[in-house]
C-alpha atoms as a PDB file:
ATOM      1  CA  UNK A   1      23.786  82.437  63.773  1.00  0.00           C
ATOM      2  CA  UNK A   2      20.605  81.272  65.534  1.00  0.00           C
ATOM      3  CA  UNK A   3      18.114  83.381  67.236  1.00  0.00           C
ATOM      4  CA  UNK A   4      16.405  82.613  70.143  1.00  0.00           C
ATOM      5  CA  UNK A   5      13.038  81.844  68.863  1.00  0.00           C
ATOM      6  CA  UNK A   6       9.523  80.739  70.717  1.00  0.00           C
ATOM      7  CA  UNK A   7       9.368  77.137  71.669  1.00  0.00           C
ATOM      8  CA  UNK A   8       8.563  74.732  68.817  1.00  0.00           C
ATOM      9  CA  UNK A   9       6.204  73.346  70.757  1.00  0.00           C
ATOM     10  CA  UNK A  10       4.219  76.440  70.349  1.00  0.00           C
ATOM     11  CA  UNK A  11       4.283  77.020  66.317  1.00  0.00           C
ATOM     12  CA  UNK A  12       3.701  73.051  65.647  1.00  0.00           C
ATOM     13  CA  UNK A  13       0.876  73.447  68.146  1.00  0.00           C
ATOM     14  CA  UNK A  14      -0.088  76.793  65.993  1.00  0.00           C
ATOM     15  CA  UNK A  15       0.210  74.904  62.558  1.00  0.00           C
ATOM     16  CA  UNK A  16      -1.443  71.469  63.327  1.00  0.00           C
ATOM     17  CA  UNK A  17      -3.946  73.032  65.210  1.00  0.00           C
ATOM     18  CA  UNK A  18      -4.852  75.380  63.016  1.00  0.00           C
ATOM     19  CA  UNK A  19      -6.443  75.934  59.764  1.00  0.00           C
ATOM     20  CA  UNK A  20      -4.703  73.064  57.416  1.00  0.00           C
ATOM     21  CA  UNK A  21      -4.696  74.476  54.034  1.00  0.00           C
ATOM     22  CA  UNK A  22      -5.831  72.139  50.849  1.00  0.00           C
ATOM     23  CA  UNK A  23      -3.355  71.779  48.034  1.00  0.00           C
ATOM     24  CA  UNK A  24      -3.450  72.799  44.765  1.00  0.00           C
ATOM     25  CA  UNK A  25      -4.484  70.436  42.268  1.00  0.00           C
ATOM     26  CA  UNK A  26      -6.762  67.556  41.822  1.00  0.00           C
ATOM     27  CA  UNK A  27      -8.864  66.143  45.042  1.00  0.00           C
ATOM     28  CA  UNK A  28      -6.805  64.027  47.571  1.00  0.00           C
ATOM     29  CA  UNK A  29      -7.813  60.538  47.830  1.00  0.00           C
ATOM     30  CA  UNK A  30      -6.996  57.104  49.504  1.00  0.00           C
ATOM     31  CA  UNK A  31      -6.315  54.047  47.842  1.00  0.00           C
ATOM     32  CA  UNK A  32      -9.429  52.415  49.664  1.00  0.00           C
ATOM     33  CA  UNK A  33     -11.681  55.207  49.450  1.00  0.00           C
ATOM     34  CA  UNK A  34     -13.586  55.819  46.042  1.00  0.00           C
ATOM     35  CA  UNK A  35     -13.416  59.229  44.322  1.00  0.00           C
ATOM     36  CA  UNK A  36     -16.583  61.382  44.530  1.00  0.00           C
ATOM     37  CA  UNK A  37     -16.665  62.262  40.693  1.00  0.00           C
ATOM     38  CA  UNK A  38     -17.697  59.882  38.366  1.00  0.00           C
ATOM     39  CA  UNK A  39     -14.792  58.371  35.940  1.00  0.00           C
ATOM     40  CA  UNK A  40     -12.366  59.642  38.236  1.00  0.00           C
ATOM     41  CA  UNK A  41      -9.585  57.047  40.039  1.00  0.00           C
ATOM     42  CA  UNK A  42      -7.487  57.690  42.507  1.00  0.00           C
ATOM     43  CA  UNK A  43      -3.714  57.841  41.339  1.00  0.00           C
ATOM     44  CA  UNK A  44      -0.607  58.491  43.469  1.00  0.00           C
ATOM     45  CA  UNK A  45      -2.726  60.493  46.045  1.00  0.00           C
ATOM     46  CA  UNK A  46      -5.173  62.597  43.675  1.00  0.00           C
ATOM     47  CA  UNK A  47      -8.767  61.840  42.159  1.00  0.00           C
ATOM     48  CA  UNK A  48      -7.820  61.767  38.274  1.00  0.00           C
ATOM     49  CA  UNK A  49      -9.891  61.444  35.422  1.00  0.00           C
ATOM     50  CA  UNK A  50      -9.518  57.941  34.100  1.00  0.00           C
ATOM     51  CA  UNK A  51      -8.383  59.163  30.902  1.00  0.00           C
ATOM     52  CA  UNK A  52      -5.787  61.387  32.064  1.00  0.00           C
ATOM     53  CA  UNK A  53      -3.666  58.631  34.350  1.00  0.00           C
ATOM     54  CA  UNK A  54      -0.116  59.228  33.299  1.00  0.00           C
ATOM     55  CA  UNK A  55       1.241  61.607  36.580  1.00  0.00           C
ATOM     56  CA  UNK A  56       4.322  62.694  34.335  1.00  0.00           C
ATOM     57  CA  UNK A  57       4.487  63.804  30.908  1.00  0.00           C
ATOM     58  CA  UNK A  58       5.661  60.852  28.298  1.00  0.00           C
ATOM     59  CA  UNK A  59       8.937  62.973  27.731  1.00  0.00           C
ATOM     60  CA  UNK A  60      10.010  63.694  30.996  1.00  0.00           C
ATOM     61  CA  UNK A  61      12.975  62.686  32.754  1.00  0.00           C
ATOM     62  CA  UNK A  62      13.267  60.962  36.314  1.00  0.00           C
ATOM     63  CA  UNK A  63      15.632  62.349  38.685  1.00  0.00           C
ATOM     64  CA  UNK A  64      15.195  60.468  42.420  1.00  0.00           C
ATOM     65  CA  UNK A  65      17.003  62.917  44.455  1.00  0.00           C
ATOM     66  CA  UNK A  66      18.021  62.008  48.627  1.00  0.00           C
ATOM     67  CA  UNK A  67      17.732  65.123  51.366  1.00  0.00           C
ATOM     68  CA  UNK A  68      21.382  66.607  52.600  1.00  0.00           C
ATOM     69  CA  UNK A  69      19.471  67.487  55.650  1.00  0.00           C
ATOM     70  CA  UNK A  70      17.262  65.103  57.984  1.00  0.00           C
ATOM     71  CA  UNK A  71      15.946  65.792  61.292  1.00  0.00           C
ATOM     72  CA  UNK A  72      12.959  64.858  63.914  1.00  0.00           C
ATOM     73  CA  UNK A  73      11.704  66.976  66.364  1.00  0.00           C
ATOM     74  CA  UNK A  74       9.245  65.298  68.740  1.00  0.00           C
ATOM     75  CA  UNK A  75       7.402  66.591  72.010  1.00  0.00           C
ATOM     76  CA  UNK A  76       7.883  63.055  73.773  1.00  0.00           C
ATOM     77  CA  UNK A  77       9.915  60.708  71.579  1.00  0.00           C
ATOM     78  CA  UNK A  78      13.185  60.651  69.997  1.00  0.00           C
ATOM     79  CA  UNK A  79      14.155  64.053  68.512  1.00  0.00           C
ATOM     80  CA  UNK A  80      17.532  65.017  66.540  1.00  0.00           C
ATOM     81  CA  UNK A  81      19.420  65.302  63.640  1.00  0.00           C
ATOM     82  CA  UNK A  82      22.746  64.171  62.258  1.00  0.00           C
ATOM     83  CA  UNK A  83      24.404  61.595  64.174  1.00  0.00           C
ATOM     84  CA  UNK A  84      21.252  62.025  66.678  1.00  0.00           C
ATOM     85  CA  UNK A  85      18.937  60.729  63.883  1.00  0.00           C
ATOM     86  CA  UNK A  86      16.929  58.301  64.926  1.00  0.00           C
ATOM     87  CA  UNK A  87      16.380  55.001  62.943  1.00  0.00           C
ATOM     88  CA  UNK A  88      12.845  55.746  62.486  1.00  0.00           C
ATOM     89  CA  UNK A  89       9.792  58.128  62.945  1.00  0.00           C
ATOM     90  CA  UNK A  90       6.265  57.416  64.118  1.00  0.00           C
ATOM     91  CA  UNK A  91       3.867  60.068  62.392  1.00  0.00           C
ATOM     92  CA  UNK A  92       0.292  60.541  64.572  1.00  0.00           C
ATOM     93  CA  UNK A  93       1.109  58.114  67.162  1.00  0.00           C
ATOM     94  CA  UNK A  94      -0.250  59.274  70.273  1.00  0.00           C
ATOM     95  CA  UNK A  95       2.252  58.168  72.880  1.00  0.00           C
ATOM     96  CA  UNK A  96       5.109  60.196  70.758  1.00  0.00           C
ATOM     97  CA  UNK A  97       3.027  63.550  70.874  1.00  0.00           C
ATOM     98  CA  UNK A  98       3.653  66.172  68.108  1.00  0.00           C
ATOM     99  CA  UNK A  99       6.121  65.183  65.911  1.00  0.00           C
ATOM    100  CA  UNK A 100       7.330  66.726  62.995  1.00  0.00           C
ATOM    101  CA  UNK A 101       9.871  65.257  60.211  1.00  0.00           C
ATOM    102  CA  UNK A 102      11.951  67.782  58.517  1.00  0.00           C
ATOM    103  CA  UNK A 103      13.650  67.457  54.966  1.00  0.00           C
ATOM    104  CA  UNK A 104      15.678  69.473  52.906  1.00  0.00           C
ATOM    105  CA  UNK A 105      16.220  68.447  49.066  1.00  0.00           C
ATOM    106  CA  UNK A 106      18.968  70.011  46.799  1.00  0.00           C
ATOM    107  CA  UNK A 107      16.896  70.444  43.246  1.00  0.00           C
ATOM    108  CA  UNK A 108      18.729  71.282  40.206  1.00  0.00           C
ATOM    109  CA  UNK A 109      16.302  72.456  38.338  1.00  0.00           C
ATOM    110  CA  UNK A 110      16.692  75.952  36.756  1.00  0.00           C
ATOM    111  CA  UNK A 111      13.593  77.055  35.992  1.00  0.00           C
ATOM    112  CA  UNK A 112       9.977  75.887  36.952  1.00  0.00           C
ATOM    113  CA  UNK A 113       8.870  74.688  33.710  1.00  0.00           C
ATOM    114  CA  UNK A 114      11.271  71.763  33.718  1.00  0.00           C
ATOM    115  CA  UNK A 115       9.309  70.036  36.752  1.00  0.00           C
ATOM    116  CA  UNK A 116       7.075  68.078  34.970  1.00  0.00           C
ATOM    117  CA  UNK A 117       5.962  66.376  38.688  1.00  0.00           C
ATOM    118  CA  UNK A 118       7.551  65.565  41.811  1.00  0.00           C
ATOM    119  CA  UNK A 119       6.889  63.017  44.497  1.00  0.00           C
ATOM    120  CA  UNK A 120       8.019  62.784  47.914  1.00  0.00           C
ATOM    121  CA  UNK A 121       8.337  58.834  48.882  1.00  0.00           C
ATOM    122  CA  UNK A 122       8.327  57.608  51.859  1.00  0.00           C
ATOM    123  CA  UNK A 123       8.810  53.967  53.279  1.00  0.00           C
ATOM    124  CA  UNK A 124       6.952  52.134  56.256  1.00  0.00           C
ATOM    125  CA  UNK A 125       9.140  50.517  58.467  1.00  0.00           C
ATOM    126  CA  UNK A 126       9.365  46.739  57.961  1.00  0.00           C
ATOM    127  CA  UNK A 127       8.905  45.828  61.184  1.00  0.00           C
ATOM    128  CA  UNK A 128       6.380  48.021  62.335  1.00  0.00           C
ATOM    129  CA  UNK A 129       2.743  47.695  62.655  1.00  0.00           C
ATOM    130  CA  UNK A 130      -0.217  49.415  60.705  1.00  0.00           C
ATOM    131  CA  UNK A 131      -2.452  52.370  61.844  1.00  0.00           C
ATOM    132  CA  UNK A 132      -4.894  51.228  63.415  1.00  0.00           C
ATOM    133  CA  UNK A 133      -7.012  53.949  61.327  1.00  0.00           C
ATOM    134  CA  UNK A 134      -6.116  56.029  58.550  1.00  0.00           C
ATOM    135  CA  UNK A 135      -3.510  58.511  59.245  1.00  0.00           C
ATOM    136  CA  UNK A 136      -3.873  62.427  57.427  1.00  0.00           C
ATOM    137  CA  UNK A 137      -0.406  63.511  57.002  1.00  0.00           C
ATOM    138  CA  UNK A 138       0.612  67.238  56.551  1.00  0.00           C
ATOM    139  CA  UNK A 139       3.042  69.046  55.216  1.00  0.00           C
ATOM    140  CA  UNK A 140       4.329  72.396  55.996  1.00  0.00           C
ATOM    141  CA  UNK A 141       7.392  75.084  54.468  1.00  0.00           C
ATOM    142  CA  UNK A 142      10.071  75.734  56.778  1.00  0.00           C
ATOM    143  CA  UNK A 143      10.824  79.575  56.672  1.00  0.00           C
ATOM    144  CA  UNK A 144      14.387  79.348  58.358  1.00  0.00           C
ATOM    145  CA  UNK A 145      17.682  77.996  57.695  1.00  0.00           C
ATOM    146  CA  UNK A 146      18.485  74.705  59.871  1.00  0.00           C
ATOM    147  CA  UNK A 147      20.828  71.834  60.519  1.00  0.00           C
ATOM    148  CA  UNK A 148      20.037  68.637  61.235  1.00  0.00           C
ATOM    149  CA  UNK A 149      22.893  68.303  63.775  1.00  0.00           C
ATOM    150  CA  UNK A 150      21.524  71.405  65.475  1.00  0.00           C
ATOM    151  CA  UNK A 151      17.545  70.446  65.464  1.00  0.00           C
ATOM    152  CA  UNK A 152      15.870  69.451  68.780  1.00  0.00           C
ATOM    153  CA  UNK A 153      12.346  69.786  70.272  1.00  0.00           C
ATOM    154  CA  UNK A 154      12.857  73.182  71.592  1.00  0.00           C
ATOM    155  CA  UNK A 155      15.594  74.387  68.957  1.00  0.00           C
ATOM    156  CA  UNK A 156      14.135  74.424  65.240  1.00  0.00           C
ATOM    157  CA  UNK A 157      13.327  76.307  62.247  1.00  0.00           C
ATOM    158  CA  UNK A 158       9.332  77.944  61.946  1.00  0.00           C
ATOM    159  CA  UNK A 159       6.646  76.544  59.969  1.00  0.00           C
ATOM    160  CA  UNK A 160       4.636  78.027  57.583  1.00  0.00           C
ATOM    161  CA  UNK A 161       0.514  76.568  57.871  1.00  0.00           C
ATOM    162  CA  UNK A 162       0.332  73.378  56.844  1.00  0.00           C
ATOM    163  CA  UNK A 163      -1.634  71.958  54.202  1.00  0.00           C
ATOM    164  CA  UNK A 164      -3.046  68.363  53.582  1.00  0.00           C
ATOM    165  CA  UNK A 165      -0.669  65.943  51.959  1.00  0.00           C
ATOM    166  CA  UNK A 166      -2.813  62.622  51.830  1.00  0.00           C
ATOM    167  CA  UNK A 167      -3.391  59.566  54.296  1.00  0.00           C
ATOM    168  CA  UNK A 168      -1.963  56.402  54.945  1.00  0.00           C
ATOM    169  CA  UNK A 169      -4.208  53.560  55.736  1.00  0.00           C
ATOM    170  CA  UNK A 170      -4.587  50.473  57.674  1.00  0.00           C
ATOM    171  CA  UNK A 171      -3.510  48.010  53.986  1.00  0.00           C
ATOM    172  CA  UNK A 172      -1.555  50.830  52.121  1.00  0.00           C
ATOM    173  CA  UNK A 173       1.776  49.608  50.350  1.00  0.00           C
ATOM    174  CA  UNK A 174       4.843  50.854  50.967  1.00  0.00           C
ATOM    175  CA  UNK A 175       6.639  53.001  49.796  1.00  0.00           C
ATOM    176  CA  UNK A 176       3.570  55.879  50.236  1.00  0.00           C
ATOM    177  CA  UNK A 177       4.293  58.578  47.657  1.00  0.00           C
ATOM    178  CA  UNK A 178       2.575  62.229  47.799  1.00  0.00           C
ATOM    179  CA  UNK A 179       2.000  64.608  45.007  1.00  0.00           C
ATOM    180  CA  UNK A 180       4.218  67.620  45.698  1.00  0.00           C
ATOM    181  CA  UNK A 181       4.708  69.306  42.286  1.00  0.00           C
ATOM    182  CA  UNK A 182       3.737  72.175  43.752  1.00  0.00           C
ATOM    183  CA  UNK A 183       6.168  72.473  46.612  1.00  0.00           C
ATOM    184  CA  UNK A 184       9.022  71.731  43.700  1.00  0.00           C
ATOM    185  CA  UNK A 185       7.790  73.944  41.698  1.00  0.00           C
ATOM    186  CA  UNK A 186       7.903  76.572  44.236  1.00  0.00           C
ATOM    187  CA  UNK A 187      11.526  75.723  45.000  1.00  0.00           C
ATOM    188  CA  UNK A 188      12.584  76.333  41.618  1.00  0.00           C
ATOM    189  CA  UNK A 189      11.920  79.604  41.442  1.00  0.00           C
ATOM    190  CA  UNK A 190      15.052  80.161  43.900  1.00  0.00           C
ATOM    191  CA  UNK A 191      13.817  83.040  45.703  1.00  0.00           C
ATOM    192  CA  UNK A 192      16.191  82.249  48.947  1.00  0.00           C
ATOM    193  CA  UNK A 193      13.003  81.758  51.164  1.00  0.00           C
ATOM    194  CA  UNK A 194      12.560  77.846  50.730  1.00  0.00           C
ATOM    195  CA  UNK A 195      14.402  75.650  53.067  1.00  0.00           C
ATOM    196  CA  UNK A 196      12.665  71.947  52.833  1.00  0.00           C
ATOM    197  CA  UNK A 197       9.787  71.142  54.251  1.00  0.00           C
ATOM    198  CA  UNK A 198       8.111  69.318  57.355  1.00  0.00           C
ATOM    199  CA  UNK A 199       5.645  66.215  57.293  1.00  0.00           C
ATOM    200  CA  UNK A 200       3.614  65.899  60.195  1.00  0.00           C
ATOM    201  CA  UNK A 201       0.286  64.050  61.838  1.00  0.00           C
ATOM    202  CA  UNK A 202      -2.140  64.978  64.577  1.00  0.00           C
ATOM    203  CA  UNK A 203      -1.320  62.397  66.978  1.00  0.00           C
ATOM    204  CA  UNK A 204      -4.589  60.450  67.491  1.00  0.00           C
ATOM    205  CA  UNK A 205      -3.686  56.982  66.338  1.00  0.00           C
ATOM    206  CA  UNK A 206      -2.505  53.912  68.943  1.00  0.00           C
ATOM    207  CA  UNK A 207       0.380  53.018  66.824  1.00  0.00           C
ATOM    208  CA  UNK A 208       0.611  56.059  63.983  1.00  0.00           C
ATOM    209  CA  UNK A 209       2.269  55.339  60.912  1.00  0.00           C
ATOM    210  CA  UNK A 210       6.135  54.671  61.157  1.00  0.00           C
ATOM    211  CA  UNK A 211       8.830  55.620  58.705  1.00  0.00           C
ATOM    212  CA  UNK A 212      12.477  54.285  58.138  1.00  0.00           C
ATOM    213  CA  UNK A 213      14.876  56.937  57.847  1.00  0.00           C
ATOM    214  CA  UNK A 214      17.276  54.944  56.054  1.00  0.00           C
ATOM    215  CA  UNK A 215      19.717  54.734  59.199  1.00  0.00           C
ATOM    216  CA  UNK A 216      19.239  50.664  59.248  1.00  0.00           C
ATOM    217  CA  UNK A 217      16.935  49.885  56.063  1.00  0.00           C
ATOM    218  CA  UNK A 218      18.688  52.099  53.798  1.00  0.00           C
ATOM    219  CA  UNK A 219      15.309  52.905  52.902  1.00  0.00           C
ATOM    220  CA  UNK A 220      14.764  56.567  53.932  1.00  0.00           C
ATOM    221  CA  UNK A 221      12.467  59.341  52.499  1.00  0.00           C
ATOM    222  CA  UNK A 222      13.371  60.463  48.829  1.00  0.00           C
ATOM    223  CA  UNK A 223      12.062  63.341  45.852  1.00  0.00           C
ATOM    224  CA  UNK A 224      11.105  61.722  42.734  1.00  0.00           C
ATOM    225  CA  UNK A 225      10.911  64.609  40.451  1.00  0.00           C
ATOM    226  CA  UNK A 226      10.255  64.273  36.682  1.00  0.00           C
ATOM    227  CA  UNK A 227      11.841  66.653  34.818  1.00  0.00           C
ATOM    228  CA  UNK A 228      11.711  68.269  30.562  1.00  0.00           C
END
């Protein structure tokens, strides 16, 4: 049963606004920009030292999971879930305000030390245009249940603060992939207070960085998670 909560407008506003937390793990890092420490490179999103590039153990196993649950909640563009979902989502575009992307992932993993790493992927759309600057993306916990058929601007789960997830630039590739071993990790442990997450951009950017959902590419957001 849903309570009535305080406008979502109000806790994005609260978590992008705020104090963005920094990950665990090595540095964050774009593709274009060079790492500050010496003999480090910059690999799937993270300053790593040179001789330490494999981002999964040699003995893991892939598993490239796709979310039951998919919803966008936006302060002036499209917003929904379900058979609402839009076709794609424009992350830090200014015209489209706040806008948050919300995933939930079914992991079965059974205990944390099987994630070896985990990824979340996510693919430009093909016919849209670059930032016209680098784009920070953020991701956040969502602390309630939720359905995607149920999710609208002023009707959807909290967020916990958000931290940094990396940046998409003006040349980057597609698909964009972002370390969240962490966030899997945390999952894993099945304590009944992790329900997917949220990726999100302050919207500062002309044209923002736009991702299929899969609804006409078949090329929607997806967990890579390496498993032992």
């Amino acid at each position: 049963m849903w309570i009535a909560r305080p406008p979502f407008a109000v806790l994005l506003a609260v978590s992008l606004l705020g104090c963005v937390q920094r990950p665990p793990g090595p540095p964050l890092c774009a593709a274009d920009v060079p790492c500050a420490a010496e003999g480090d490179a910059c690999v799937v999103g993270r300053c790593r030292p040179k001789k330490d590039l494999v981002v999964a153990a040699l003995d893991a196993r892939r598993l490239v999971l796709f979310p039951d649950a998919v919803a966008v909640v936006s302060s002036k563009g499209p917003s929904g879930g379900g058979g609402a979902l839009p076709e794609a989502v424009a992350l830090g575009r200014s015209a489209t305000g706040d806008t948050s992307l919300l995933l939930h992932f079914e992991v079965p993993v059974v205990e944390v030390g099987e994630v070896s790493s985990a990824f979340l992927v996510l693919e430009t759309a093909t016919a849209s245009e670059p930032p016209t600057q680098p784009v920070s993306l953020s991701i956040a916990r969502i602390l309630d249940p939720w359905r995607a058929d149920f999710v609208s601007w002023g009707r959807s789960p909290r967020l916990d603060l958000a931290e940094t997830a990396g940046s998409v630039g003006v040349t980057s590739p597609s698909p964009v992939r972002f370390d969240v071993t962490h966030v899997v990790q945390r999952w894993a442990k099945r304590t009944g207070e992790e329900h997917g997450l949220a990726v999100m951009a302050d919207p500062n950017d002309p044209r923002g960085v736009t991702f299929s959902l899969g609804v006409v590419e078949k090329r929607g957001p997806r967990l890579e998670v390496y498993v032992r």
